[in-house]
C-alpha atoms as a PDB file:
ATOM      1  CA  UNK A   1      21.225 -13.297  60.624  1.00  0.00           C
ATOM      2  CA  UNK A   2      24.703 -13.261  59.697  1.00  0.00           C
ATOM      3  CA  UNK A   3      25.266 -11.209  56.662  1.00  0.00           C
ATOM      4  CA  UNK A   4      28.113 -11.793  54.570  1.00  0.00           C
ATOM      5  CA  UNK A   5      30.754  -9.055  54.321  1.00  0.00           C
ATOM      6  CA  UNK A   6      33.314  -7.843  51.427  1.00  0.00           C
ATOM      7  CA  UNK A   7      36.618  -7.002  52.903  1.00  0.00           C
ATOM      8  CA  UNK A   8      38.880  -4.549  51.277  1.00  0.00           C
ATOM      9  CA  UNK A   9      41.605  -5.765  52.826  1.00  0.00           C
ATOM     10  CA  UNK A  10      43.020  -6.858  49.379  1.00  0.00           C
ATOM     11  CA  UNK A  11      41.939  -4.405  47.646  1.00  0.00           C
ATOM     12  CA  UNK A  12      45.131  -2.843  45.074  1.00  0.00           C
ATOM     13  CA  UNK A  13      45.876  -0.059  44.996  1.00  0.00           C
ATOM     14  CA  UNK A  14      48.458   2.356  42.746  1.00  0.00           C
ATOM     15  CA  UNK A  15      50.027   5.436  42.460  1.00  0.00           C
ATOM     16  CA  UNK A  16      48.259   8.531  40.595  1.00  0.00           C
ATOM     17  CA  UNK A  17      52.139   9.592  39.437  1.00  0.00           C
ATOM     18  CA  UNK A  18      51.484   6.838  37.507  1.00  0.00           C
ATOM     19  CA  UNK A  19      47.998   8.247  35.850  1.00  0.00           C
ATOM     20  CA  UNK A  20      46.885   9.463  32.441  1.00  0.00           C
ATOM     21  CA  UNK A  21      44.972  12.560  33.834  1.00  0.00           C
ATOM     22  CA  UNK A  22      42.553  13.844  31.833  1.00  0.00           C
ATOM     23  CA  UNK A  23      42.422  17.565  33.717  1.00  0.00           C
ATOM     24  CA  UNK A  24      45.673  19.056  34.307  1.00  0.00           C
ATOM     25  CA  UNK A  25      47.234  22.062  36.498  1.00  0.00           C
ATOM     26  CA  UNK A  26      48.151  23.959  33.175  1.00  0.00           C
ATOM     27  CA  UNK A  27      44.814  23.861  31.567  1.00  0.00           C
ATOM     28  CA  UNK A  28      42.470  25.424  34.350  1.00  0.00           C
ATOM     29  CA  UNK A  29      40.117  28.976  32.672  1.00  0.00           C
ATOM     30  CA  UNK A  30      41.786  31.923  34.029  1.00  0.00           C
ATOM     31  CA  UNK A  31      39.517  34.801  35.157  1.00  0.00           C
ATOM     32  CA  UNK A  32      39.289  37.222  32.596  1.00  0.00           C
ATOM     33  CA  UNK A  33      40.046  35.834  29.512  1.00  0.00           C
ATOM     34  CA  UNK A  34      38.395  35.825  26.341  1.00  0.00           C
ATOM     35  CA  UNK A  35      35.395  32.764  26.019  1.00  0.00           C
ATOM     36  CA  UNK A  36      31.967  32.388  24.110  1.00  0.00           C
ATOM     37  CA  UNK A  37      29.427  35.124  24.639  1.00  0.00           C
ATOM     38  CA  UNK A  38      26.622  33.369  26.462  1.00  0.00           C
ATOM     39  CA  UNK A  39      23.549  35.206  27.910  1.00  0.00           C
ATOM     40  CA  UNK A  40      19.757  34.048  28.716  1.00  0.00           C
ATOM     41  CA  UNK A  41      16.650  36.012  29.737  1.00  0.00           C
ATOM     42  CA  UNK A  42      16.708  36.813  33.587  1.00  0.00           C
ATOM     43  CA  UNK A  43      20.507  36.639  33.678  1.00  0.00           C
ATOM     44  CA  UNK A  44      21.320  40.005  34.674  1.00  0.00           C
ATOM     45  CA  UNK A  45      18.480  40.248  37.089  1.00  0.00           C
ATOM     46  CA  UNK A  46      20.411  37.576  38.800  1.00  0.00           C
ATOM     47  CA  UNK A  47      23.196  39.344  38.796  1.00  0.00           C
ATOM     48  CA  UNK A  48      21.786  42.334  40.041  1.00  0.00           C
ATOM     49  CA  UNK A  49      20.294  40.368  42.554  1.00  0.00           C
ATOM     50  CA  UNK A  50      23.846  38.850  43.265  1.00  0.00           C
ATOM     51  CA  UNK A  51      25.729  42.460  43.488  1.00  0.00           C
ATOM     52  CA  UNK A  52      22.510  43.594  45.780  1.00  0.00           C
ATOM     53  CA  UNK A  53      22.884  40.911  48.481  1.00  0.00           C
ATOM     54  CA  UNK A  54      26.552  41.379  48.979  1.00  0.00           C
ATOM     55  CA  UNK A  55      25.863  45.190  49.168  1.00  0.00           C
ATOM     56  CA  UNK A  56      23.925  44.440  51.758  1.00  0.00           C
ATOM     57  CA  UNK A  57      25.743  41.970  53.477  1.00  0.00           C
ATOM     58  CA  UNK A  58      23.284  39.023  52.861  1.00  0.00           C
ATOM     59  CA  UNK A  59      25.322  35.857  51.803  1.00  0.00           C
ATOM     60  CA  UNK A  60      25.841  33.951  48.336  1.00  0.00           C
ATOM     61  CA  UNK A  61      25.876  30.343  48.826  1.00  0.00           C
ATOM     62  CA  UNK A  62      27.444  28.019  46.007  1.00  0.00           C
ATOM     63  CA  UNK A  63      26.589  25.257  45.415  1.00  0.00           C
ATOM     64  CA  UNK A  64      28.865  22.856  42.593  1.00  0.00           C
ATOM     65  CA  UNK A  65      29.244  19.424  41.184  1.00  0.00           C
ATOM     66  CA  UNK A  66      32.285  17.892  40.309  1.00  0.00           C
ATOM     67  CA  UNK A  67      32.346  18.683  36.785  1.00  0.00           C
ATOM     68  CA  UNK A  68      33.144  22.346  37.822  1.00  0.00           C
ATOM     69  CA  UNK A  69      36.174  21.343  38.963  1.00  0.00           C
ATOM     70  CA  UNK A  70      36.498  19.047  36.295  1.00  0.00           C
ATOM     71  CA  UNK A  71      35.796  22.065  33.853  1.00  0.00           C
ATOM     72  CA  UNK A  72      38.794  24.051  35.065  1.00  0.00           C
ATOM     73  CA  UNK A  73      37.212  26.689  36.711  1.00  0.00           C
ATOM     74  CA  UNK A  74      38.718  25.964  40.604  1.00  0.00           C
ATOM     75  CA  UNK A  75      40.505  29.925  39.657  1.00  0.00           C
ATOM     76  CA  UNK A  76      37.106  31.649  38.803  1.00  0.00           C
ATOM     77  CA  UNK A  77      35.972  30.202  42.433  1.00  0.00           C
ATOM     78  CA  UNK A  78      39.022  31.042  44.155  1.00  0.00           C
ATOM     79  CA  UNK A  79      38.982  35.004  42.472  1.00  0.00           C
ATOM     80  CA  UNK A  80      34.723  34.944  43.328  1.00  0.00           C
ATOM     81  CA  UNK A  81      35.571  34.082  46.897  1.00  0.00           C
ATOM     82  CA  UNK A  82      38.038  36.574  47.004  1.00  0.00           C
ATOM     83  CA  UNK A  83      36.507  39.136  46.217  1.00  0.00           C
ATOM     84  CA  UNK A  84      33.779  38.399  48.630  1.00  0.00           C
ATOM     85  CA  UNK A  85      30.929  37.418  46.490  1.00  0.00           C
ATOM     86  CA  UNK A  86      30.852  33.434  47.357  1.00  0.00           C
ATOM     87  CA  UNK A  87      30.421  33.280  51.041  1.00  0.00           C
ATOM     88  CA  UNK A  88      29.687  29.663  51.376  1.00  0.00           C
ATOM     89  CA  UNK A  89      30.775  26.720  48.959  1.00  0.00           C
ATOM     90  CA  UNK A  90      29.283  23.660  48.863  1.00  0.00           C
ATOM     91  CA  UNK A  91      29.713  20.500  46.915  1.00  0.00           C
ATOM     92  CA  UNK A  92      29.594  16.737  46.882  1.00  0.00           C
ATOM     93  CA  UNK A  93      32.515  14.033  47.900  1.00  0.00           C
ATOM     94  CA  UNK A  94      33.409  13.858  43.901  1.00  0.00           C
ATOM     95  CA  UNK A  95      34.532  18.082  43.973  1.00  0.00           C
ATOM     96  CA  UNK A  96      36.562  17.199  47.365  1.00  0.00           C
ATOM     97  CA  UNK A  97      38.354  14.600  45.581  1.00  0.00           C
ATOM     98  CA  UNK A  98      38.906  16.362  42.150  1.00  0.00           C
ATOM     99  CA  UNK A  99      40.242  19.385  43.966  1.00  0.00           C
ATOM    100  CA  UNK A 100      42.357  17.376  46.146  1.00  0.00           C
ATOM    101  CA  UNK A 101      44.172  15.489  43.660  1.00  0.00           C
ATOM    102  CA  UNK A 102      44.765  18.875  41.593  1.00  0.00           C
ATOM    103  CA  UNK A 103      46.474  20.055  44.506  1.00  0.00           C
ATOM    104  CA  UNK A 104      49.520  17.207  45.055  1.00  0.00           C
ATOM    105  CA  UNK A 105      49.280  15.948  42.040  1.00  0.00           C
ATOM    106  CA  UNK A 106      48.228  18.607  39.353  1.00  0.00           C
ATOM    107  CA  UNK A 107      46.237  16.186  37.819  1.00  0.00           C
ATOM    108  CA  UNK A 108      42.870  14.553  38.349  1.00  0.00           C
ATOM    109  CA  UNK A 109      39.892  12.718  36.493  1.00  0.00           C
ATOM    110  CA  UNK A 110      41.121   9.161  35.040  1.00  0.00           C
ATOM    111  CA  UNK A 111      39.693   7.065  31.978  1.00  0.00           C
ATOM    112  CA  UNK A 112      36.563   5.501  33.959  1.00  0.00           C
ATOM    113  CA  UNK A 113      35.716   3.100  30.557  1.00  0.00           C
ATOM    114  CA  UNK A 114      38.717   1.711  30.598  1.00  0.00           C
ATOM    115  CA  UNK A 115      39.316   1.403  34.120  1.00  0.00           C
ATOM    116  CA  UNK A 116      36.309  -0.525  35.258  1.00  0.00           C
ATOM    117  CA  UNK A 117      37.169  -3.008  32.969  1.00  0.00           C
ATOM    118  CA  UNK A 118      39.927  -4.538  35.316  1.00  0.00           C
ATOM    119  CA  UNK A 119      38.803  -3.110  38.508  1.00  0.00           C
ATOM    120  CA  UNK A 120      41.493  -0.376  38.004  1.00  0.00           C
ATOM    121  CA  UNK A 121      39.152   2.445  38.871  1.00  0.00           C
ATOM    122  CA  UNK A 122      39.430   4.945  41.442  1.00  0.00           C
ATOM    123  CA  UNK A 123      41.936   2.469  43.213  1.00  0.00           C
ATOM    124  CA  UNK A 124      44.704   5.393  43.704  1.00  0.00           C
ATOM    125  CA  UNK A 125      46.962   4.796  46.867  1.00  0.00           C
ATOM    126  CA  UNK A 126      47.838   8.673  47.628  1.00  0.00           C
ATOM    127  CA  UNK A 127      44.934  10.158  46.703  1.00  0.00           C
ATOM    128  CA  UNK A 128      42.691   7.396  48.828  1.00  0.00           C
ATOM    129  CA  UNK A 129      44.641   6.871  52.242  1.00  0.00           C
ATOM    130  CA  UNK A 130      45.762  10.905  52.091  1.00  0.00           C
ATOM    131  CA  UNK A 131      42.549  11.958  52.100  1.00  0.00           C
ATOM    132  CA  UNK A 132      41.112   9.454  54.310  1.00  0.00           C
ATOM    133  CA  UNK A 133      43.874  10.005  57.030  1.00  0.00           C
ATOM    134  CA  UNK A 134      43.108  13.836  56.818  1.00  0.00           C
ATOM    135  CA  UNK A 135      39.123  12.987  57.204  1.00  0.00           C
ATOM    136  CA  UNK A 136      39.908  10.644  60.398  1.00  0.00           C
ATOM    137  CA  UNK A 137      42.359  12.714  62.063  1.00  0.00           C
ATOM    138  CA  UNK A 138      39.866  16.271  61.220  1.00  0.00           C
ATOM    139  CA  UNK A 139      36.674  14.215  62.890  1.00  0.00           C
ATOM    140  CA  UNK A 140      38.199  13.023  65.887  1.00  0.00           C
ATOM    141  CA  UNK A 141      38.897  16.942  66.539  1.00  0.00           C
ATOM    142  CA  UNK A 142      35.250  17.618  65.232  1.00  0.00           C
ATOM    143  CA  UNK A 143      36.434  19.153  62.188  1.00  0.00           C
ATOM    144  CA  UNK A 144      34.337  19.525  59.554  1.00  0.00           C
ATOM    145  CA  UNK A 145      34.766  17.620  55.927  1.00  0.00           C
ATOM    146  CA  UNK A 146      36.361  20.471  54.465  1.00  0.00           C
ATOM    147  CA  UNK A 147      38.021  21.633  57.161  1.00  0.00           C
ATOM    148  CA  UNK A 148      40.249  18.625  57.552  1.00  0.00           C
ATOM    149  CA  UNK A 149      41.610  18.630  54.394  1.00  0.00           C
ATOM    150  CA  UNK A 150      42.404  22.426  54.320  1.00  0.00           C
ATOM    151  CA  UNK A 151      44.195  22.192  57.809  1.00  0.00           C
ATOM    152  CA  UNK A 152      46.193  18.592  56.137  1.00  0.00           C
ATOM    153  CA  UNK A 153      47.416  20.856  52.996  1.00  0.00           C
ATOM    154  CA  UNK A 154      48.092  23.553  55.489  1.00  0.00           C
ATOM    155  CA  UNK A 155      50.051  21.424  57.970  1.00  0.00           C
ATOM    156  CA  UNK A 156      52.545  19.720  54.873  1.00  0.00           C
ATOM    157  CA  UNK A 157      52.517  22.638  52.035  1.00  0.00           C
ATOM    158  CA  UNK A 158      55.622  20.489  50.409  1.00  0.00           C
ATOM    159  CA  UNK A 159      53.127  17.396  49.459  1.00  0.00           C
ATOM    160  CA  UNK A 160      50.749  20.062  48.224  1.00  0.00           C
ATOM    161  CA  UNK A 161      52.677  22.248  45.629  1.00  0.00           C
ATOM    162  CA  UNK A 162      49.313  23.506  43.633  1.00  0.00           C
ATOM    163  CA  UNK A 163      47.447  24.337  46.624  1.00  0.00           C
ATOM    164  CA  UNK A 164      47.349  27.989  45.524  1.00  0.00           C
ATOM    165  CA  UNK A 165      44.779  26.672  43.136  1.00  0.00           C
ATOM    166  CA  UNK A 166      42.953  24.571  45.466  1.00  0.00           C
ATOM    167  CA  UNK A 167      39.448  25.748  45.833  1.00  0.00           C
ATOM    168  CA  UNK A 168      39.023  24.207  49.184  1.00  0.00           C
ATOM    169  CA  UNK A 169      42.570  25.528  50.656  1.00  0.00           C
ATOM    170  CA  UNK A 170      41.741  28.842  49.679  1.00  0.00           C
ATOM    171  CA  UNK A 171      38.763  28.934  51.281  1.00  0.00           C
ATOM    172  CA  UNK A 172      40.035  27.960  54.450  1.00  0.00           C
ATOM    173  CA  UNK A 173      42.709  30.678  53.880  1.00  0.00           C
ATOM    174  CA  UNK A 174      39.569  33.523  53.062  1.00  0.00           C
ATOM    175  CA  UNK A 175      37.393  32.561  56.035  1.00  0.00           C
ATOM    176  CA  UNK A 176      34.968  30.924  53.493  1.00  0.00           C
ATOM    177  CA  UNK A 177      32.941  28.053  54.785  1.00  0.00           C
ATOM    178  CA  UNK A 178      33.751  25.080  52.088  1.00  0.00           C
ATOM    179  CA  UNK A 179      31.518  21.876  52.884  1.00  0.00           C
ATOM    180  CA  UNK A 180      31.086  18.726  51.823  1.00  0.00           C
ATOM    181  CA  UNK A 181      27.758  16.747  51.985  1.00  0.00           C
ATOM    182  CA  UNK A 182      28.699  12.775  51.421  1.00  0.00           C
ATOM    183  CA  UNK A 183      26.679  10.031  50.086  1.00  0.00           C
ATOM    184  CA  UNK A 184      28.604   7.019  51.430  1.00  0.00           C
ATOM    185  CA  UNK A 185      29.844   4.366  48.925  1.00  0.00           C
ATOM    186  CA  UNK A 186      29.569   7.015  46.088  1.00  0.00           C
ATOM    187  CA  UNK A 187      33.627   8.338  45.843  1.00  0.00           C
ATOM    188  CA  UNK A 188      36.872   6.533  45.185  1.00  0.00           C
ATOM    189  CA  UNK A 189      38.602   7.321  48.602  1.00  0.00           C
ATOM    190  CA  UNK A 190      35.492   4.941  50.262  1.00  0.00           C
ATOM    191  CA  UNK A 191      37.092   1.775  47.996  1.00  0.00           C
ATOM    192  CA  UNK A 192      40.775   2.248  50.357  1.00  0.00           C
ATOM    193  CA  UNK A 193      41.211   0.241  53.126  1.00  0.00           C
ATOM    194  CA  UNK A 194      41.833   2.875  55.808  1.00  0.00           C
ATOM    195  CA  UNK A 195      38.489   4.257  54.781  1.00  0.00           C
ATOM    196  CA  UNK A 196      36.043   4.682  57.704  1.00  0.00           C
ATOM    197  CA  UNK A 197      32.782   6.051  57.526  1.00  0.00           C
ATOM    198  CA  UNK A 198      31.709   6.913  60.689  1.00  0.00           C
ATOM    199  CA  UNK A 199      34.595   9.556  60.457  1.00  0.00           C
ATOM    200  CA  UNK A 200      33.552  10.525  56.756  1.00  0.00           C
ATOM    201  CA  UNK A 201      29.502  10.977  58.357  1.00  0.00           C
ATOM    202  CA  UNK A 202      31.004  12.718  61.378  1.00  0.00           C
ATOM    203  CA  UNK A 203      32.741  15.283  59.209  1.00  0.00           C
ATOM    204  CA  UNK A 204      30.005  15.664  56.674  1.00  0.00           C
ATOM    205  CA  UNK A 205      27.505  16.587  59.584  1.00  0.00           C
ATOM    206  CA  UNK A 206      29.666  19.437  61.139  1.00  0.00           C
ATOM    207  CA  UNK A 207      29.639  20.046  57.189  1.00  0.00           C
ATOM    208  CA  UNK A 208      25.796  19.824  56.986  1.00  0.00           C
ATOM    209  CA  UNK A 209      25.032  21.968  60.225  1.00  0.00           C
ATOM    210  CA  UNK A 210      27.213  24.687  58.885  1.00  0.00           C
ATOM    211  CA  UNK A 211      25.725  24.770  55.554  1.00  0.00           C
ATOM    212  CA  UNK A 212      22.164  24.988  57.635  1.00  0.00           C
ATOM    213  CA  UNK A 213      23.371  28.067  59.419  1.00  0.00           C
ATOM    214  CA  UNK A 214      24.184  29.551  56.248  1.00  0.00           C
ATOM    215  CA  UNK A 215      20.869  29.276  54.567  1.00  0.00           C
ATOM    216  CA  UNK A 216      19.304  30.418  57.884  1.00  0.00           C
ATOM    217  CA  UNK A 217      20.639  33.607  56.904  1.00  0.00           C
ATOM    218  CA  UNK A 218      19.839  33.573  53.530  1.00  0.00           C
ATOM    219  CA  UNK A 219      16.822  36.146  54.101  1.00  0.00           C
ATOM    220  CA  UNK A 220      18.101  38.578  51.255  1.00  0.00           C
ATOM    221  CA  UNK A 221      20.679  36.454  49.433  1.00  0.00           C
ATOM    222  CA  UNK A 222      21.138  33.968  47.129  1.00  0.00           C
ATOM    223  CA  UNK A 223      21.742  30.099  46.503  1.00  0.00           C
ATOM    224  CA  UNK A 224      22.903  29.220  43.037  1.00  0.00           C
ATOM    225  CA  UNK A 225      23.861  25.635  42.031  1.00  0.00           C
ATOM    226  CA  UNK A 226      26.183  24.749  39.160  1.00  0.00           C
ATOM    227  CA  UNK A 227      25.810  21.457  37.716  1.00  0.00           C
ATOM    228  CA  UNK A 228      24.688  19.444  40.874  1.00  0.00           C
ATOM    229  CA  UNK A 229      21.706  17.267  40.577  1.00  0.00           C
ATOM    230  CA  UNK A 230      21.409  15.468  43.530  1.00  0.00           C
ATOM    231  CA  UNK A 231      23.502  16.300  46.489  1.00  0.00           C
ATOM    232  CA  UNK A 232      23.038  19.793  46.330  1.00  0.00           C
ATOM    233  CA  UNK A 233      19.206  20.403  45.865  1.00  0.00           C
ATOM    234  CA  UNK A 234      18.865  17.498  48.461  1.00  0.00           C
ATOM    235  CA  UNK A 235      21.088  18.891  51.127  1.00  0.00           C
ATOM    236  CA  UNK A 236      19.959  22.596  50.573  1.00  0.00           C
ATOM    237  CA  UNK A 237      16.182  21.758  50.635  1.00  0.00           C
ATOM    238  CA  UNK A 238      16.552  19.929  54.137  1.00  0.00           C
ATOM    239  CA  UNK A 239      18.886  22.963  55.545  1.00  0.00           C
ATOM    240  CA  UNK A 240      16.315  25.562  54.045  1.00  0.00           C
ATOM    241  CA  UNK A 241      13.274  23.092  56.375  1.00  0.00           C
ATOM    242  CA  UNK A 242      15.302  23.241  59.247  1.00  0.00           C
ATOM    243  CA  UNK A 243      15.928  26.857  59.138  1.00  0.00           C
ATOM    244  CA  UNK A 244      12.255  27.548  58.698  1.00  0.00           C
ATOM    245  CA  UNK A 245      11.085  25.135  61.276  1.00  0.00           C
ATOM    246  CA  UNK A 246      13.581  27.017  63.374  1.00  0.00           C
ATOM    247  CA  UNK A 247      11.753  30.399  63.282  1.00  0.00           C
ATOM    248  CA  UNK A 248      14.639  32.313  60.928  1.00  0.00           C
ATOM    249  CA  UNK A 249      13.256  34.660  57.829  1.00  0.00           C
ATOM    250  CA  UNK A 250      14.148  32.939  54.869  1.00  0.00           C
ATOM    251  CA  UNK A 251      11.415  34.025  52.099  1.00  0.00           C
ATOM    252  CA  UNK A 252      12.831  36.661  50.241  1.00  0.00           C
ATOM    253  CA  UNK A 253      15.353  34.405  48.531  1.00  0.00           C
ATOM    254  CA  UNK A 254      17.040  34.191  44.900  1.00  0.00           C
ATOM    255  CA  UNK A 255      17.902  30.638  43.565  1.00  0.00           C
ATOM    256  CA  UNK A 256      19.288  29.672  40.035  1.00  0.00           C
ATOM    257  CA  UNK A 257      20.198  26.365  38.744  1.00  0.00           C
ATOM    258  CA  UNK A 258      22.354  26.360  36.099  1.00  0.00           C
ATOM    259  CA  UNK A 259      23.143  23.032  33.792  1.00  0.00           C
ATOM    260  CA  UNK A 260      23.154  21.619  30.213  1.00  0.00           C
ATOM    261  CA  UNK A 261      19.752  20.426  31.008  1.00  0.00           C
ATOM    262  CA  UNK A 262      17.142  22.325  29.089  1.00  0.00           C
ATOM    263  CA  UNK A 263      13.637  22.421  30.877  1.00  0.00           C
ATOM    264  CA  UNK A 264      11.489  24.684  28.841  1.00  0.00           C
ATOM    265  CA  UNK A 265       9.043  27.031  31.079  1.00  0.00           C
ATOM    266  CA  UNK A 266      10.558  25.728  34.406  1.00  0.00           C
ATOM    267  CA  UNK A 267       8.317  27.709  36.008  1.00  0.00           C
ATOM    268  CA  UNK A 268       5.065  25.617  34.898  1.00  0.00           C
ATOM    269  CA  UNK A 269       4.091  23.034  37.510  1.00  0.00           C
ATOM    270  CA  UNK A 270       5.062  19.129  35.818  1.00  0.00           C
ATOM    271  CA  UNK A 271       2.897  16.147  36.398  1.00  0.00           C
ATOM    272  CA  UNK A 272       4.668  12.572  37.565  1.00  0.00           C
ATOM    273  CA  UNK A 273       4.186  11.448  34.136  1.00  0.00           C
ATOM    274  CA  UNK A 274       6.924  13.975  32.552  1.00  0.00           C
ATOM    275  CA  UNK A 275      10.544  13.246  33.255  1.00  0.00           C
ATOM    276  CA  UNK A 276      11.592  16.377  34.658  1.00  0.00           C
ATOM    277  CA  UNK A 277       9.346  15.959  37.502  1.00  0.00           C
ATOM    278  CA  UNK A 278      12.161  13.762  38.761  1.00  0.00           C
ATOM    279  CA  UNK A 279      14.611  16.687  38.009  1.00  0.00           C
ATOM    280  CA  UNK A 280      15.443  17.582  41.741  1.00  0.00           C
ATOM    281  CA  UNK A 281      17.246  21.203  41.091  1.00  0.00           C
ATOM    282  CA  UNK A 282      13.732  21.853  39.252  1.00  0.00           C
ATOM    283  CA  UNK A 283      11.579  21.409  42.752  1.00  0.00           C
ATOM    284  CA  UNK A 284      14.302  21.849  45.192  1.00  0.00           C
ATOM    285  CA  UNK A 285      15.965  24.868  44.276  1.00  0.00           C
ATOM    286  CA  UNK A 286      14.012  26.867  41.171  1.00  0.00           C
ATOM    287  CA  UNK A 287      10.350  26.265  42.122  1.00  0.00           C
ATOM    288  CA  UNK A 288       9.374  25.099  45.662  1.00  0.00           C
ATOM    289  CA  UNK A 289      12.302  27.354  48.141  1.00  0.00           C
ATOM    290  CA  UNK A 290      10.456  30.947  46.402  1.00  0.00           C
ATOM    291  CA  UNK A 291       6.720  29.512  46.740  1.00  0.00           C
ATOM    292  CA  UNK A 292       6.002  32.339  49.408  1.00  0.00           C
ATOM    293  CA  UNK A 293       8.711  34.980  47.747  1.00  0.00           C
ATOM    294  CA  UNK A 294      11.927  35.427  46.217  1.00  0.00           C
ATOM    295  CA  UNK A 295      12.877  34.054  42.934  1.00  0.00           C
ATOM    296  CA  UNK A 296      14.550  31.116  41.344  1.00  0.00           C
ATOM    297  CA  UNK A 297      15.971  30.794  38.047  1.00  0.00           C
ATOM    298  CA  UNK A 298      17.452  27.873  35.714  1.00  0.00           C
ATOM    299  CA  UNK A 299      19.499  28.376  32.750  1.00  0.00           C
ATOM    300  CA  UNK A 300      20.807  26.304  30.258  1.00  0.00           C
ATOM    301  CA  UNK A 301      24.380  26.403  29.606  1.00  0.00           C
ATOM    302  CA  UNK A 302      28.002  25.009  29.256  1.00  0.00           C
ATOM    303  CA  UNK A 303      29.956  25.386  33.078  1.00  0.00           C
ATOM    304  CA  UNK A 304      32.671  26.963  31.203  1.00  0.00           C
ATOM    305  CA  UNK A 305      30.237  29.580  29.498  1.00  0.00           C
ATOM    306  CA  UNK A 306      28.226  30.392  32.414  1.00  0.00           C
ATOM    307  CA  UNK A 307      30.930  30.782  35.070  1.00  0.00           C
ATOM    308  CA  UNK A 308      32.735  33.310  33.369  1.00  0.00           C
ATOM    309  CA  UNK A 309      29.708  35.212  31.971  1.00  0.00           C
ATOM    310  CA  UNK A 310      28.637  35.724  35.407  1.00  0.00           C
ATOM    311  CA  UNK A 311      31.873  36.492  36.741  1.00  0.00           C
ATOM    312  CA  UNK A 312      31.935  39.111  33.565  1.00  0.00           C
ATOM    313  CA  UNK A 313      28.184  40.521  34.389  1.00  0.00           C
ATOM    314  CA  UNK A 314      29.268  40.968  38.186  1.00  0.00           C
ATOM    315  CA  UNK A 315      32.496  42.837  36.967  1.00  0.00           C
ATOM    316  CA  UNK A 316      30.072  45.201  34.732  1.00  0.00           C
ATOM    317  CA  UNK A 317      27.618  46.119  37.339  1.00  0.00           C
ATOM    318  CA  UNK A 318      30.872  47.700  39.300  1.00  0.00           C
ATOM    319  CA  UNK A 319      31.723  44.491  41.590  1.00  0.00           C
ATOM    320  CA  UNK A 320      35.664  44.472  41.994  1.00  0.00           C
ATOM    321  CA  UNK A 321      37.182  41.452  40.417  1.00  0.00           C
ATOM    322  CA  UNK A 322      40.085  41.377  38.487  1.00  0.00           C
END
């Protein structure tokens, strides 16, 4: 059969300088400063649990969505990694992009309702072939996702001027593993013409494999996932299979999902008939990863409540952090 295809080809494109951005540089949460008290039962057993794995050198993966980024909280992830309490970041295309754009541009997120209306949306001519020239040029070195765009920032700091607040430069810079696990079709940079997604899947799965070598050491550590309902429980269930199938110890495990979500006693087993059966961070990271050990967790809670107060609880139980 011969399928009919779209071309892109004529797609238009425009500059971000141009953009109303509805995140800015200036307004990013600065570690430390004063925000809403926030606290739920089990939270400072996670913390504990947190401050214990490090001390032992077991690693703390993170996993985010976009609205973290979106949130302004890139700093609080940039001063966690530094101080060596995130060892492994993780996030969908949507963070990558977010982050990205903060870094040349100081600016990200647009007016998507008003946008869509005239096929404005995501159609941003830096931001798209910047990104997917990094991508292209990182896979054909078998570069990871992440890796590509850190090394791009790295090799032209002058088109980069905020990259001191880039979450995925500064892991790069810290020796932290920052991946990126794709769903193709799903971000703005796959609507630009120099877009190619065999590069995009080749980079995502040095991504993925690196992500599945650090849950295969997650014997002892942690896994906590801010705000990502898809992507993250998805790709972190299948690493945590392969890593068992593999032979490595990975029972005695502490996993917290944290959202706006509220699920009630997350811990009771949900019938296909409720909604939040379909919930994936309930099954995939809270319940069925600690059915032979460990613990998981969710709270309930604002991003820009429940970053900090963990940031705060870690600094109390004698973690250095500024």
């Amino acid at each position: 059969m011969d399928y009919e295809q779209l071309s892109l080809d004529g797609v238009r494109m425009q500059s971000a300088r141009e953009r109303v951005n509805l995140v800015r540089i200036d307004t990013l949460m600065n570690p430390g400063e004063s925000v809403d008290a926030w606290d739920a039962e089990g939270f400072d057993e996670l913390a504990e649990r947190v401050v214990r794995a490090r001390r032992n050198g077991r690693p703390v993966i993170c996993s985010i969505g976009a609205h973290v980024i979106k949130c302004g909280l890139s700093r609080y992830l940039i001063a966690l990694m530094r101080a060596g309490i995130i060892t492994h970041l993780a996030g969908n295309g949507a963070c990558s992009i977010h982050d990205f754009e903060l870094s040349w541009l100081g600016g990200t997120s647009e007016d998507v309702p008003t946008a869509i209306e005239d096929g404005s949306f995501g159609m941003w001519e830096e931001t798209g072939r910047w990104m997917n020239e990094a991508i292209n040029r990182g896979a054909a070195q078998g570069q990871g996702y992440g890796e590509a765009l850190a090394v791009a920032m790295g090799e032209q700091p002058e088109r980069y001027p905020h990259r001191d607040d880039c979450v995925l430069y500064q892991a790069r810079r810290l020796g932290v593993p920052a991946t990126y696990h794709i769903a193709l079709g799903t971000d703005i940079i796959h609507q630009h013409p120099v877009c190619d997604f065999g590069a995009i899947g080749r980079a995502s799965q040095v991504d993925f494999l690196r992500l599945c070598h650090g849950v295969s050491q997650m014997d002892g550590g942690v896994f906590l996932n801010f705000g990502s309902a898809v992507i993250g429980p998805e790709v972190f269930l299948k690493a945590l299979s392969i890593a068992r199938n593999l032979g490595y110890p990975t029972f005695d495990i502490t996993t917290a999902n944290f959202d706006l979500k509220p699920l009630g006693d997350f811990r009771v087993k949900v019938d296909d008939d409720n909604p939040d059966y379909y919930y994936r961070p309930r099954k995939n990271i809270v319940n069925r990863p600690v059915s032979r050990g460990g613990k998981g967790w969710h709270f309930e809670g604002d991003h820009r409540q429940t970053i900090p107060a963990l940031y705060q609880r870690l600094r109390q139980k004698g973690w250095a952090l500024p």
